[in-house]
Protein backbone atom coordinates (compact mmCIF):
# COMPACT_ATOMS: atom_id res chain seq x y z
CA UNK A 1 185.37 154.66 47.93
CA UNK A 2 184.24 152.19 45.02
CA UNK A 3 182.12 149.63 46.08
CA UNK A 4 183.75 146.47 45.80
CA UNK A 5 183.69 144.01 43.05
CA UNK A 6 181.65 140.85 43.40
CA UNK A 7 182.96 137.58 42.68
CA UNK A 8 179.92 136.85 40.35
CA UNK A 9 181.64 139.88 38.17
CA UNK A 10 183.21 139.87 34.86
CA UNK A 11 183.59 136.44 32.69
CA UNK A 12 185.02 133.81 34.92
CA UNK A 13 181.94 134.96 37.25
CA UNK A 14 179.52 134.96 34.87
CA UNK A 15 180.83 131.23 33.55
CA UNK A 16 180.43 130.22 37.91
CA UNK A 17 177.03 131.27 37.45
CA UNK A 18 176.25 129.86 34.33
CA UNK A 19 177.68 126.20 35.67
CA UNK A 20 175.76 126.67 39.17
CA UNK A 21 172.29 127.07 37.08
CA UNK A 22 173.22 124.28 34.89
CA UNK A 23 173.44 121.82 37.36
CA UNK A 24 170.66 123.49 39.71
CA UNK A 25 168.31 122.85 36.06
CA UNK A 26 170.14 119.13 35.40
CA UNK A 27 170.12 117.46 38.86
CA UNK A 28 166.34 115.57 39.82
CA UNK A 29 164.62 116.53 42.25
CA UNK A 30 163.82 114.42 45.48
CA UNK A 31 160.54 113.32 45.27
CA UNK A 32 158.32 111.71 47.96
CA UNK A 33 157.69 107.74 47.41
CA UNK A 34 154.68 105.55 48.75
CA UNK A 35 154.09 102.30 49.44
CA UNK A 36 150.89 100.77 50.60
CA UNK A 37 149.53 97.64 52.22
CA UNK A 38 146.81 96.06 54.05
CA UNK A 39 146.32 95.25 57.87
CA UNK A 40 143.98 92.45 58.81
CA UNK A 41 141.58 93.23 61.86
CA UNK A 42 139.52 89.83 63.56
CA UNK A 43 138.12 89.54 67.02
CA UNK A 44 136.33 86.11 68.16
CA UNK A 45 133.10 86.58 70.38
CA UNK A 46 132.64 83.92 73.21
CA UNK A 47 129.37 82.19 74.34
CA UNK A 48 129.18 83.48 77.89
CA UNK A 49 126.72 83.28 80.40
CA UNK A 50 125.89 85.25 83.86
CA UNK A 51 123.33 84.70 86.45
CA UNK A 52 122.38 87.07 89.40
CA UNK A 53 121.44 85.71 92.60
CA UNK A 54 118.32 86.40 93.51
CA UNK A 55 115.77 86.08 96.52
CA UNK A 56 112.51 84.90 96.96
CA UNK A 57 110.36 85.63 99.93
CA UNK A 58 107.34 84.64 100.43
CA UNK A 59 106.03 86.78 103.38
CA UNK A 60 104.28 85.16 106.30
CA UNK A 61 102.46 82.00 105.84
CA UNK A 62 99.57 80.93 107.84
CA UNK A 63 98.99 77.15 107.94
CA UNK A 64 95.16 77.49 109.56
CA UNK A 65 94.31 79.65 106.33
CA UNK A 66 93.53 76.09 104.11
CA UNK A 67 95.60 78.38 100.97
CA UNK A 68 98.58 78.15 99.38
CA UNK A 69 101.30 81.21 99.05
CA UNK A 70 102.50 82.29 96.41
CA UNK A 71 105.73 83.66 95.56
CA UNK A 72 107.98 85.20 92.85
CA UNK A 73 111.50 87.21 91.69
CA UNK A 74 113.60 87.51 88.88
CA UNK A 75 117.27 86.88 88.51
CA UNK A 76 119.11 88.26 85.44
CA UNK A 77 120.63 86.24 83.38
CA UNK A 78 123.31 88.11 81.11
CA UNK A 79 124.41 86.22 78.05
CA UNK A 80 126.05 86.81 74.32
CA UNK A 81 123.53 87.81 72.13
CA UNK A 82 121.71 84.73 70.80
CA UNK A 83 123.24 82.10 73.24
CA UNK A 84 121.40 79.05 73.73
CA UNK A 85 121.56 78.56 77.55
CA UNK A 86 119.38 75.88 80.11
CA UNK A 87 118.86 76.78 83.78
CA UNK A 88 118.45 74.51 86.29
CA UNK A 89 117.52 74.63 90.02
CA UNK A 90 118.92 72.01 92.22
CA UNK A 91 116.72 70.43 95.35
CA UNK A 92 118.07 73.26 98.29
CA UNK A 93 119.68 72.58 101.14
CA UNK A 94 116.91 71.13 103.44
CA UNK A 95 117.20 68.27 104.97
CA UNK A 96 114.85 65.42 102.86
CA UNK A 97 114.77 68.45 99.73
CA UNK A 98 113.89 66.93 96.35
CA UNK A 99 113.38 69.32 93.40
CA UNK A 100 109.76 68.12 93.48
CA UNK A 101 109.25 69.07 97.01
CA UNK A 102 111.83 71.62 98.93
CA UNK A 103 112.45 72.31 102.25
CA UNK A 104 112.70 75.55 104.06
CA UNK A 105 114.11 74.72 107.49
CA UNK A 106 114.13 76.54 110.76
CA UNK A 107 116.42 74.59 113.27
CA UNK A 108 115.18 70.98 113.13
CA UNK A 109 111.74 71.66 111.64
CA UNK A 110 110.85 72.11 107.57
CA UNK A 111 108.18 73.72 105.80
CA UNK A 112 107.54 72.31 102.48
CA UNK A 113 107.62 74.36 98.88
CA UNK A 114 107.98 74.28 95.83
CA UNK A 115 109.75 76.06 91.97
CA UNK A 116 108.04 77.00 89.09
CA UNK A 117 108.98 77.79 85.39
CA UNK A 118 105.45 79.20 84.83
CA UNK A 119 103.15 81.75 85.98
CA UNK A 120 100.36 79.44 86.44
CA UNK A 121 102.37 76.66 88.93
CA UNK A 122 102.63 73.58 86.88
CA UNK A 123 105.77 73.49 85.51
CA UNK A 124 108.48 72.19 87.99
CA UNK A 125 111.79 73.62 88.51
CA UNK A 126 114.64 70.57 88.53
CA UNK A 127 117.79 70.29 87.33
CA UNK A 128 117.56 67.75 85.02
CA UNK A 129 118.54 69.04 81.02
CA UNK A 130 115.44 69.06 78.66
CA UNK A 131 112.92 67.73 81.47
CA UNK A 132 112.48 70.08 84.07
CA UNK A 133 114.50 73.19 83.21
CA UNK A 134 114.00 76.32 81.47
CA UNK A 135 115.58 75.81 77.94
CA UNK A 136 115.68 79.09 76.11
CA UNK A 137 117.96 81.99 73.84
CA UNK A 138 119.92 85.35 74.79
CA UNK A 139 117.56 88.18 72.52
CA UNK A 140 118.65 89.02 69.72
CA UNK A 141 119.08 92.39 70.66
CA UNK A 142 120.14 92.75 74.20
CA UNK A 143 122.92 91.25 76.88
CA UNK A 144 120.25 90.95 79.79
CA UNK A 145 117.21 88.56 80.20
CA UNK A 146 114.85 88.59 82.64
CA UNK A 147 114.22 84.98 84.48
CA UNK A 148 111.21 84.92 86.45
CA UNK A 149 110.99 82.25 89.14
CA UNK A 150 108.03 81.48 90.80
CA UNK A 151 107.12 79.59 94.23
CA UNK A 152 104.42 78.13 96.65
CA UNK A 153 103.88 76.91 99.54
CA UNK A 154 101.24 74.11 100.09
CA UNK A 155 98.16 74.67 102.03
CA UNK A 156 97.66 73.21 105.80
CA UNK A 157 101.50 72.92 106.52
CA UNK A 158 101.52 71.67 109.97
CA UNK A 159 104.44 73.30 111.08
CA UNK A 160 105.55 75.65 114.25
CA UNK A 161 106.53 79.12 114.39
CA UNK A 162 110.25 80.48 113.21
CA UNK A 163 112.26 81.50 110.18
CA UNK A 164 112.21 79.61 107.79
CA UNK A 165 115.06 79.34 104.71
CA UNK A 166 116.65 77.53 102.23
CA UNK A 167 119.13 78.06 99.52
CA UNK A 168 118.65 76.66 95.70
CA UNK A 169 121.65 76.90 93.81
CA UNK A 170 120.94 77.98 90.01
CA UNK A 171 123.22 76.22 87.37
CA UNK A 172 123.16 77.82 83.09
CA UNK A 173 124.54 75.41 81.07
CA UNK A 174 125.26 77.31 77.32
């Protein structure tokens, strides 16, 4: 047996050959293309403010005593960094309430107190913008501020046993 001839053999194969790596060596080759752009990114932060409610109790309160009682808590007050922000407390819910002088109420009687901005009592706590509110900033470096709120109670309240309670409602304007 003789192995049989290839069609690559003798001249007409060797001129298919020679064509096939003529054009393999003349025809481009495909190439990858690129193209580039840009893509534009933006966010807007909002001025936001949130307050926790809070509770303040001040304990029992003896009206023979001839002393005042004292009170505090916090609320947190959770803004965008470097908000400017005013809170406000209005006068409660007890009957004859004014944000100089509150009223805690049990049934038809009231016992008589009163909001602080400061640690020392002297500063009232109103409602009314740039008088008697506590005007301040968000830090710089953190969502959450503490707001400390402080109370009392005036000595020699003539007033009868119970529970006594109120509710102030807190307003941030920002």
């Amino acid at each position: 047996m003789y192995p049989k001839p290839s069609r690559w053999t003798g001249s007409a194969g060797y001129a298919a050959a020679s064509a096939a790596l003529a054009l393999a060596t003349v025809m481009p080759t495909a190439e990858a293309a690129t193209a580039s752009g840009t893509l534009t990114v933006s966010a807007s932060v909002a001025s936001v403010c949130l307050i926790s409610n809070g509770s303040l109790s001040f304990g029992s309160y003896d009206p023979t005593s001839g002393s005042v009682l004292n009170g505090s808590t916090t609320v947190t007050l959770t803004c965008t960094l470097g908000t400017a922000y005013n809170i406000g407390l209005n006068a409660g819910a007890g009957s004859g309430a004014t944000v100089l002088l509150r009223k805690l109420t049990s049934g038809g009687n009231t016992l008589s107190y009163r909001l602080f901005r400061d640690a020392s009592r002297t500063l009232n706590w109103g409602n009314t913008p740039t008088t008697d509110t506590l005007d301040g900033t968000s830090s710089a470096s953190s969502l959450t501020n503490t707001i400390t709120i402080y109370g009392q109670i005036p000595a020699s309240e003539a007033v009868p046993t119970g529970s006594y309670s109120d509710t102030v409602a807190i307003t941030v304007t920002y």
